[in-house]
Protein backbone atom coordinates (compact mmCIF):
# COMPACT_ATOMS: atom_id res chain seq x y z
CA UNK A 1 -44.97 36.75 -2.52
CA UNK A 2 -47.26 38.54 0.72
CA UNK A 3 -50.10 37.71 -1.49
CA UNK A 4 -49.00 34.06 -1.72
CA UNK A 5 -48.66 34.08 1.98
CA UNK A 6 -52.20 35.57 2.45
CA UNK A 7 -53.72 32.60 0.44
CA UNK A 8 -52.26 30.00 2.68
CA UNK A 9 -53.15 31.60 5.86
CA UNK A 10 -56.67 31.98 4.85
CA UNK A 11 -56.83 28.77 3.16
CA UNK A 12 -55.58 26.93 6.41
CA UNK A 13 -57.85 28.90 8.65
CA UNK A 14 -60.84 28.22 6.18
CA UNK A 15 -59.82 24.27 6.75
CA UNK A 16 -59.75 24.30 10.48
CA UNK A 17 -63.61 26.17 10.37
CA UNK A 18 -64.85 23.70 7.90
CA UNK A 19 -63.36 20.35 10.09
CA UNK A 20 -64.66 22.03 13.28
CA UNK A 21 -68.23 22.63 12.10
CA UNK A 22 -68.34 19.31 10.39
CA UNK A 23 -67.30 17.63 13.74
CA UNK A 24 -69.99 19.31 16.15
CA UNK A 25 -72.68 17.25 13.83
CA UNK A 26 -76.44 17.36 14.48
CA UNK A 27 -77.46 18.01 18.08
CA UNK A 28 -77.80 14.86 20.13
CA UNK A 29 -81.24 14.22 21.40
CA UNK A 30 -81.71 13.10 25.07
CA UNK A 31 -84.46 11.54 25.99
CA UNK A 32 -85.64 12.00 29.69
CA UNK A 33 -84.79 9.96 32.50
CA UNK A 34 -87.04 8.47 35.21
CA UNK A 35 -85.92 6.94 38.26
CA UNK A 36 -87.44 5.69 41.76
CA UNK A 37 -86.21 8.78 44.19
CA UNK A 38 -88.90 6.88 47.29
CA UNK A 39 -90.38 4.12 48.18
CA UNK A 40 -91.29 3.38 52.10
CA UNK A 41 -94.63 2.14 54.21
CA UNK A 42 -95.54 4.64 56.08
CA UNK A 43 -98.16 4.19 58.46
CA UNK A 44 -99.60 0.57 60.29
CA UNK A 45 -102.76 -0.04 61.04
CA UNK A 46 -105.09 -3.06 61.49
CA UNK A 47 -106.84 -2.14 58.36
CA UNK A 48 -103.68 -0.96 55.95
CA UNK A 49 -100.33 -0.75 55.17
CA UNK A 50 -99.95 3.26 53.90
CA UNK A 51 -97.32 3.51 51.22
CA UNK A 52 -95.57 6.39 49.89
CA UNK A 53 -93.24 6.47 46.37
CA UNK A 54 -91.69 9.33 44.31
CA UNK A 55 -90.05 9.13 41.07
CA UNK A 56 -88.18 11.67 40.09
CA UNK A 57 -88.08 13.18 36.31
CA UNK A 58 -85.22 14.50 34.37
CA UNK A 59 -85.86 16.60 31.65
CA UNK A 60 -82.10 16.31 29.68
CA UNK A 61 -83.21 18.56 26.75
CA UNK A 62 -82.56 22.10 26.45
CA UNK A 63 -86.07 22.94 26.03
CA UNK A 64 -89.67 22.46 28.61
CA UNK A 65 -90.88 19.40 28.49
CA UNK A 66 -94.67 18.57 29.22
CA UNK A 67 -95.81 14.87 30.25
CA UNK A 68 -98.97 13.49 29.31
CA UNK A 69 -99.45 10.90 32.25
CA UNK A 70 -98.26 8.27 34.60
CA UNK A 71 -99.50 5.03 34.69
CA UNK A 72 -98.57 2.54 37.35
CA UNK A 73 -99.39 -0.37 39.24
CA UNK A 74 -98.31 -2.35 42.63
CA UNK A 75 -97.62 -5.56 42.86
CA UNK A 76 -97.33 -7.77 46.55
CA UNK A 77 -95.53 -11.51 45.93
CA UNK A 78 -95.74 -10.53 42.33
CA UNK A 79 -99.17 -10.61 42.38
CA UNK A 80 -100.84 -7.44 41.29
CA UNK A 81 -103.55 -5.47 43.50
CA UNK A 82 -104.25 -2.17 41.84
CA UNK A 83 -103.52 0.12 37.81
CA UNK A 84 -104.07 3.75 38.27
CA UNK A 85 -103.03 6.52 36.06
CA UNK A 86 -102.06 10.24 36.81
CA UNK A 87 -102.11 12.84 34.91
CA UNK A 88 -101.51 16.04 36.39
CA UNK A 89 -97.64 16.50 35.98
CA UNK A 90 -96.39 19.92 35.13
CA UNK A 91 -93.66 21.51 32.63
CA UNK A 92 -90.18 20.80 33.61
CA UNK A 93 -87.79 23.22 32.13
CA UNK A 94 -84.99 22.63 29.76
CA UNK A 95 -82.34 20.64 32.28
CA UNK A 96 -85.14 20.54 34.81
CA UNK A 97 -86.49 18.44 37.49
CA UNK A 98 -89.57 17.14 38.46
CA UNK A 99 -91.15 15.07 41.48
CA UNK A 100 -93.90 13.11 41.34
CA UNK A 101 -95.66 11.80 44.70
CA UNK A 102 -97.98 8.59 44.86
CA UNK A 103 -99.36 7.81 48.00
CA UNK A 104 -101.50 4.35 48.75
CA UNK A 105 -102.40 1.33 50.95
CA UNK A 106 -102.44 -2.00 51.11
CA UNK A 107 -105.22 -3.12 52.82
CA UNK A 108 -104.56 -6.01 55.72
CA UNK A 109 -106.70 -8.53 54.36
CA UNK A 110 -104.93 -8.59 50.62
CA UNK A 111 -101.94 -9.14 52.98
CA UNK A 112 -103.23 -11.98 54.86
CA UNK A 113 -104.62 -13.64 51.38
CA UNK A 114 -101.13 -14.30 50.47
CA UNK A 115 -100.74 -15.66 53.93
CA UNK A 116 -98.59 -19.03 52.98
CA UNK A 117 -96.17 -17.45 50.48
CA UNK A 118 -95.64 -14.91 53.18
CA UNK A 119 -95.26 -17.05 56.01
CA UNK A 120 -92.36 -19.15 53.72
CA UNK A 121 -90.47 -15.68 53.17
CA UNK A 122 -90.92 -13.94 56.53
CA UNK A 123 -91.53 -10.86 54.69
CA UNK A 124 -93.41 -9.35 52.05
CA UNK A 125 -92.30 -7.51 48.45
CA UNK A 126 -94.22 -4.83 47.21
CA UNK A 127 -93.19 -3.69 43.83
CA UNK A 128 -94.18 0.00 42.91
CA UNK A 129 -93.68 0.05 38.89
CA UNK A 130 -95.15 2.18 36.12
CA UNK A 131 -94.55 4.03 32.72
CA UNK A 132 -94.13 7.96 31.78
CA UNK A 133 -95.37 9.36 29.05
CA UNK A 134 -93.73 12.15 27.39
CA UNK A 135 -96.00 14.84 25.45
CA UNK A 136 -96.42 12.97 21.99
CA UNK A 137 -95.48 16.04 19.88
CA UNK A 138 -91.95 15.96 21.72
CA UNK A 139 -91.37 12.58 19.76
CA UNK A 140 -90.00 11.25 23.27
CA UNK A 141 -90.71 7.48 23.85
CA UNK A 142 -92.76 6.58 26.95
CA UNK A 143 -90.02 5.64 30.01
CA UNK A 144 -90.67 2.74 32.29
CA UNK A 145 -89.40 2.84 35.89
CA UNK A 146 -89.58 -0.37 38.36
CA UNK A 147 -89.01 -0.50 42.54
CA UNK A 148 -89.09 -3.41 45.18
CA UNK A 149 -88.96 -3.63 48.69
CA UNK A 150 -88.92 -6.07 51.06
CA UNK A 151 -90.51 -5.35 54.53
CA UNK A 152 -91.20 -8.01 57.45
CA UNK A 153 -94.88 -8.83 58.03
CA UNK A 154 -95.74 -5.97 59.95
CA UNK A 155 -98.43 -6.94 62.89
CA UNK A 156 -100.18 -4.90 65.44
CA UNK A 157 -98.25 -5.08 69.17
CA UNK A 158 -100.88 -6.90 71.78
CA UNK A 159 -102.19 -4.60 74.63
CA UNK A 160 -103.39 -6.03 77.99
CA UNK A 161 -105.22 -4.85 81.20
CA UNK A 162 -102.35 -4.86 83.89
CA UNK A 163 -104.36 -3.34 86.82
CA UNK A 164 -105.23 -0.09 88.52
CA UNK A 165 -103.80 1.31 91.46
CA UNK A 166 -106.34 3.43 93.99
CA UNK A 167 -109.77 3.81 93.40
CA UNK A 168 -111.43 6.27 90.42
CA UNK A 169 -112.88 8.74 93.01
CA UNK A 170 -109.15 9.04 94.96
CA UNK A 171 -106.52 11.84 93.89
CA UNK A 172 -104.19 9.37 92.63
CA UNK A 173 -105.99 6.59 89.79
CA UNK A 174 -103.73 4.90 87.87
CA UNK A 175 -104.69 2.17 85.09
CA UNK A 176 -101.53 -0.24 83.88
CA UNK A 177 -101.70 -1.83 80.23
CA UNK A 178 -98.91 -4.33 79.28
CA UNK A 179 -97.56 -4.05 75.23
CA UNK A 180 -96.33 -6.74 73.56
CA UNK A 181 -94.45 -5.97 70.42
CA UNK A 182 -94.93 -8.70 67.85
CA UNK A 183 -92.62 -7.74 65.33
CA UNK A 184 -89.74 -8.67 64.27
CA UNK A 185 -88.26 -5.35 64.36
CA UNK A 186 -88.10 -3.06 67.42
CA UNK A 187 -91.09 0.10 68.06
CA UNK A 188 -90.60 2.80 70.65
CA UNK A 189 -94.08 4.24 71.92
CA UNK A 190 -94.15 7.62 71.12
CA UNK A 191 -97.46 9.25 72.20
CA UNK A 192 -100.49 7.93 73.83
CA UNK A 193 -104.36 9.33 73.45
CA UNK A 194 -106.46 7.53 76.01
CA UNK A 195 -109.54 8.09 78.17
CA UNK A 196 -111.16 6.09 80.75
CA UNK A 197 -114.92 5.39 80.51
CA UNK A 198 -116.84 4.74 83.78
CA UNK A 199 -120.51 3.51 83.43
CA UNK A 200 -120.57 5.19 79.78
CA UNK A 201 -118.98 8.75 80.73
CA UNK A 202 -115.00 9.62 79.82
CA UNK A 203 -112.60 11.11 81.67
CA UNK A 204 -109.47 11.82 80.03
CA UNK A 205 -106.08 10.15 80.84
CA UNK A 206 -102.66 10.62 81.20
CA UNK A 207 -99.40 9.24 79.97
CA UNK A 208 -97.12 9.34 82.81
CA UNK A 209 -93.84 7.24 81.57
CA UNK A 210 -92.53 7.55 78.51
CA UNK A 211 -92.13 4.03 77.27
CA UNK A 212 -89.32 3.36 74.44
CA UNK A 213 -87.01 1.04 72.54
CA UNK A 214 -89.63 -2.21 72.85
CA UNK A 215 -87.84 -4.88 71.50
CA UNK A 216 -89.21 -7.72 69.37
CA UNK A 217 -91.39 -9.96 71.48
CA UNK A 218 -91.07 -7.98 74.78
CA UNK A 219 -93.73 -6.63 76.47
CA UNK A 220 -93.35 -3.09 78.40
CA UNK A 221 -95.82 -2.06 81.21
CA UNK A 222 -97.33 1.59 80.56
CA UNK A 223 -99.05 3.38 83.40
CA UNK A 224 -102.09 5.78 82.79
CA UNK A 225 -103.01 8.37 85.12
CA UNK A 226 -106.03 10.52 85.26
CA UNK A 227 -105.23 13.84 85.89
CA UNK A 228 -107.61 14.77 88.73
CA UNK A 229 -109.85 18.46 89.25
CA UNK A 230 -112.43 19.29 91.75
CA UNK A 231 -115.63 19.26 89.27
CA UNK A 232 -113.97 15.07 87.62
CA UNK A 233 -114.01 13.96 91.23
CA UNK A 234 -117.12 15.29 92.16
CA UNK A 235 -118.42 13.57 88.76
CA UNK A 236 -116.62 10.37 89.53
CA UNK A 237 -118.37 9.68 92.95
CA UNK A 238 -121.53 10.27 91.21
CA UNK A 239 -121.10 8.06 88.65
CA UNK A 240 -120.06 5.34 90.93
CA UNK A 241 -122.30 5.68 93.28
CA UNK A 242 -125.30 5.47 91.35
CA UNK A 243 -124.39 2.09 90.04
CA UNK A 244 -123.62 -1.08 92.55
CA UNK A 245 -120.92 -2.39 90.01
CA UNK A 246 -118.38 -0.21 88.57
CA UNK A 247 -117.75 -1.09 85.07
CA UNK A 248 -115.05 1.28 83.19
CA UNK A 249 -113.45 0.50 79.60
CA UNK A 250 -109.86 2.24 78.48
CA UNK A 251 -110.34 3.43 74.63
CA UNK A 252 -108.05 5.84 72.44
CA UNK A 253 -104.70 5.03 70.33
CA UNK A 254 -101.31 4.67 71.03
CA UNK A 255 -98.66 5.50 68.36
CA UNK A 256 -95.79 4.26 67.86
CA UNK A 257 -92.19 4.68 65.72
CA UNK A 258 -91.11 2.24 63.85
CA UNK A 259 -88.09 1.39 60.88
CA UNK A 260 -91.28 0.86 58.38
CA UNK A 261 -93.49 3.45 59.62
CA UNK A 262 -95.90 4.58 62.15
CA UNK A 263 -97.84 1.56 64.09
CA UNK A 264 -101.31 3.07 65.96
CA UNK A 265 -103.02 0.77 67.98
CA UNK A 266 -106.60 1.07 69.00
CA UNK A 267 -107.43 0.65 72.69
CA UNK A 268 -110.78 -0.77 73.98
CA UNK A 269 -110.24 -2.81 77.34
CA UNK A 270 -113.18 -3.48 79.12
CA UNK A 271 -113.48 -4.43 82.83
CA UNK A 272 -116.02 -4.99 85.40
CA UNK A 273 -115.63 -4.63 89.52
CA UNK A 274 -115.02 -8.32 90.93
């Protein structure tokens, strides 16, 4: 009768092994997963548009994963500019990450080409789009991944002579540019590298106020002053002197923040004594 007893235990214990392996099945295979972690303009200038875009990689396996390459394109008003094709990506681990970094530019003249579309849609799309390509011996299928953004037309602010107040060879010479912002979005001026060139030789200058918030379509006065020392003045009257019109040009960059990057604008004002 214990023997009986034995039998059915086992046999019932022996059943509940054999349904639990036959429910766990083959492993399931997951494929990676690519997604757009980035996508911004970075930088504004009057020659390009600097991009930046990440995708990031998820490796869902338990084991590494290698990557052949990345190909990928961009695309402004659906129209496409540029292929390229990376192939430098690195193992991810079992369960692993990885980040992939594509910086490029649009330059300002493929921008103005598509001038009328533009002009309809106050704003441009850029699509950032492209396909990964798993190791072929991992029997992974290649993964696609797709972005768009939509940025205004960005535009370099206007700068304008303003005046100077005092005379180069004084202790106090101060040079006043007006900015217009002609964006649609606001830009704070952040930092300013400028010089002042009298009859051909530079003398550094100044930033003196610290000029933010500029609105769309306002313009901001920003004064320049050149920081005065014995040896600068001494060169200053010489310079002027020498010459019976005094002719000076203001040249350098001012940068400035903005919601789609940084904007630099070059600075080359010329003026001549009336």
């Amino acid at each position: 009768m214990v023997k009986s007893r034995h039998i059915i235990v086992w046999s019932i214990v022996s059943l509940f092994f054999i349904a639990g392996c036959a429910s766990k099945g083959p492993p399931v295979v997951k494929p990676p997963t690519v997604q757009v972690s980035q996508f911004n303009s970075t930088v504004i200038t009057p020659q390009v548009v600097k991009f930046q875009a990440k995708i990031l990689i998820h490796n869902r396996g338990s084991s590494a994963l290698d990557f052949e390459r990345v190909d990928y394109a961009v695309d402004l008003l659906d129209q496409e500019l540029f292929t390229d094709s990376f192939d430098g990506m690195k193992r991810t681990k079992g369960r692993g990450h990885q980040t992939v970094t594509f910086p490029f530019q649009i330059a300002m003249n493929d921008i103005l080409d598509q001038k009328i579309a533009i002009l309809a849609e106050d704003s441009m799309s850029v699509t950032f789009r492209g396909i990964v390509y798993p190791d072929r011996t991992s029997g992974y299928s290649p993964v696609p991944f797709e972005s768009t953004i939509n940025i205004p037309v960005p535009k370099i602010p206007k700068v304008d002579f303003a005046g100077t107040e005092g005379v180069p060879f004084s202790e106090l010479f101060i040079v006043k540019l007006k900015v217009n912002n002609t964006n649609s979005f606001p830009i704070s001026i952040n930092a300013i590298d400028s010089f002042l060139e009298i009859n051909q030789v530079r003398y550094q200058l100044l930033h003196t106020e610290q000029v933010t918030d500029l609105e769309p379509e306002r313009w901001k006065t920003i004064t320049l002053q050149m920081e005065n020392t014995p040896g600068k003045t001494l060169s200053m009257v010489l310079n002027t002197i020498q010459s019976s019109e005094l002719e000076f040009r203001v040249g350098g960059t001012i940068e400035c923040r903005s919601p789609y990057g940084w904007i630099f604008i070059p600075l080359n004002i010329q003026r001549g004594s009336q």
